[in-house]
C-alpha atoms as a PDB file:
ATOM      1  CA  UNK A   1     -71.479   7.779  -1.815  1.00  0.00           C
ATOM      2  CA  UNK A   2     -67.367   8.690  -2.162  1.00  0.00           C
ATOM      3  CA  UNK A   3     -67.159   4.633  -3.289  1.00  0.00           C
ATOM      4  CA  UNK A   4     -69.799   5.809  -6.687  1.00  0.00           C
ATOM      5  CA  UNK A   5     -67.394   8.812  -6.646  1.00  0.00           C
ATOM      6  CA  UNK A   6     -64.354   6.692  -6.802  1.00  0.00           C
ATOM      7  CA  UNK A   7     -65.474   4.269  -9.136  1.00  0.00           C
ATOM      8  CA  UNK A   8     -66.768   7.523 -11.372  1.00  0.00           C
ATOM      9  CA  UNK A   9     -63.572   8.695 -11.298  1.00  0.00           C
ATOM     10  CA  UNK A  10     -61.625   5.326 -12.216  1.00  0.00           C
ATOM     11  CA  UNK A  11     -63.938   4.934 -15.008  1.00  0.00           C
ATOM     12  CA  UNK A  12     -63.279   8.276 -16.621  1.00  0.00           C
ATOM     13  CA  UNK A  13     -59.668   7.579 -15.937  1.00  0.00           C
ATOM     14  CA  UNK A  14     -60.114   4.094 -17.991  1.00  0.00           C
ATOM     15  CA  UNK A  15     -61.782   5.980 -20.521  1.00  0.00           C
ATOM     16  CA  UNK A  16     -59.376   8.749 -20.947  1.00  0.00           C
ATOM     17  CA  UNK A  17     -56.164   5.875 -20.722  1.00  0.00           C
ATOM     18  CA  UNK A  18     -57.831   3.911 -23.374  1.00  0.00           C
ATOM     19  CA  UNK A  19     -58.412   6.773 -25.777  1.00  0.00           C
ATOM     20  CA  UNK A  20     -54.890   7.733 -25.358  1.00  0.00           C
ATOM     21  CA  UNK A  21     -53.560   4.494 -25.898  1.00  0.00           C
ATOM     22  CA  UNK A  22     -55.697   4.016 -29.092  1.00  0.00           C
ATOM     23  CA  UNK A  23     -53.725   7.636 -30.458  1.00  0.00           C
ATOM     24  CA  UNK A  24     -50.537   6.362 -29.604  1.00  0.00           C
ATOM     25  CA  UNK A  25     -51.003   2.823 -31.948  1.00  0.00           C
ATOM     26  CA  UNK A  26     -52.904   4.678 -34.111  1.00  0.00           C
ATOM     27  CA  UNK A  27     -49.820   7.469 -34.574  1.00  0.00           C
ATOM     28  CA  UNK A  28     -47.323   4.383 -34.568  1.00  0.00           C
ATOM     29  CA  UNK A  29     -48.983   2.654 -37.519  1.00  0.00           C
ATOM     30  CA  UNK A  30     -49.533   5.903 -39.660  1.00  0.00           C
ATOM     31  CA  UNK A  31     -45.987   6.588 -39.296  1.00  0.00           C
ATOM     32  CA  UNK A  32     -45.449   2.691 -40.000  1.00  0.00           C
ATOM     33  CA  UNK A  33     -47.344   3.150 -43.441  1.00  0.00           C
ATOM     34  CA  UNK A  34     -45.844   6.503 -44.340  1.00  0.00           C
ATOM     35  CA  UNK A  35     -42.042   5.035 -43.960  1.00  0.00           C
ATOM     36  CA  UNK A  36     -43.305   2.307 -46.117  1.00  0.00           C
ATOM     37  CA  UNK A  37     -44.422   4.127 -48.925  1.00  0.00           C
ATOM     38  CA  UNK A  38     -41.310   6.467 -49.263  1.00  0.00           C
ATOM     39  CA  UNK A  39     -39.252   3.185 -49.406  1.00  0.00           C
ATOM     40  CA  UNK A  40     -40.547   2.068 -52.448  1.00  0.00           C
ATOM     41  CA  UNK A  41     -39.144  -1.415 -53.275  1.00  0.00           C
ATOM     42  CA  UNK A  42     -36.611  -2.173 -50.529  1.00  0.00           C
ATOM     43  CA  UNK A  43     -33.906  -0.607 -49.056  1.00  0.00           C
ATOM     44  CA  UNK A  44     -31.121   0.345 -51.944  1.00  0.00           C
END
């Protein structure tokens, strides 16, 4: 029974980790896009 309660509890930890990882990228390539735009051509 506590190994079903452990493996619950790794998965939700998995779950949570992933999630949190696919913010961060997803943050990182927003901000990526946004510095883009306001560049316009190049650097000057």
């Amino acid at each position: 029974m506590i190994i079903y309660m452990l493996a619950a509890a790794m998965t939700i930890a998995m779950l949570i980790a992933t999630a949190f990882g696919i913010h961060q990228e997803t943050q990182r390539l927003r901000y990526r896009e946004q510095k883009a735009r306001t560049d316009g051509f190049g650097r000057r």
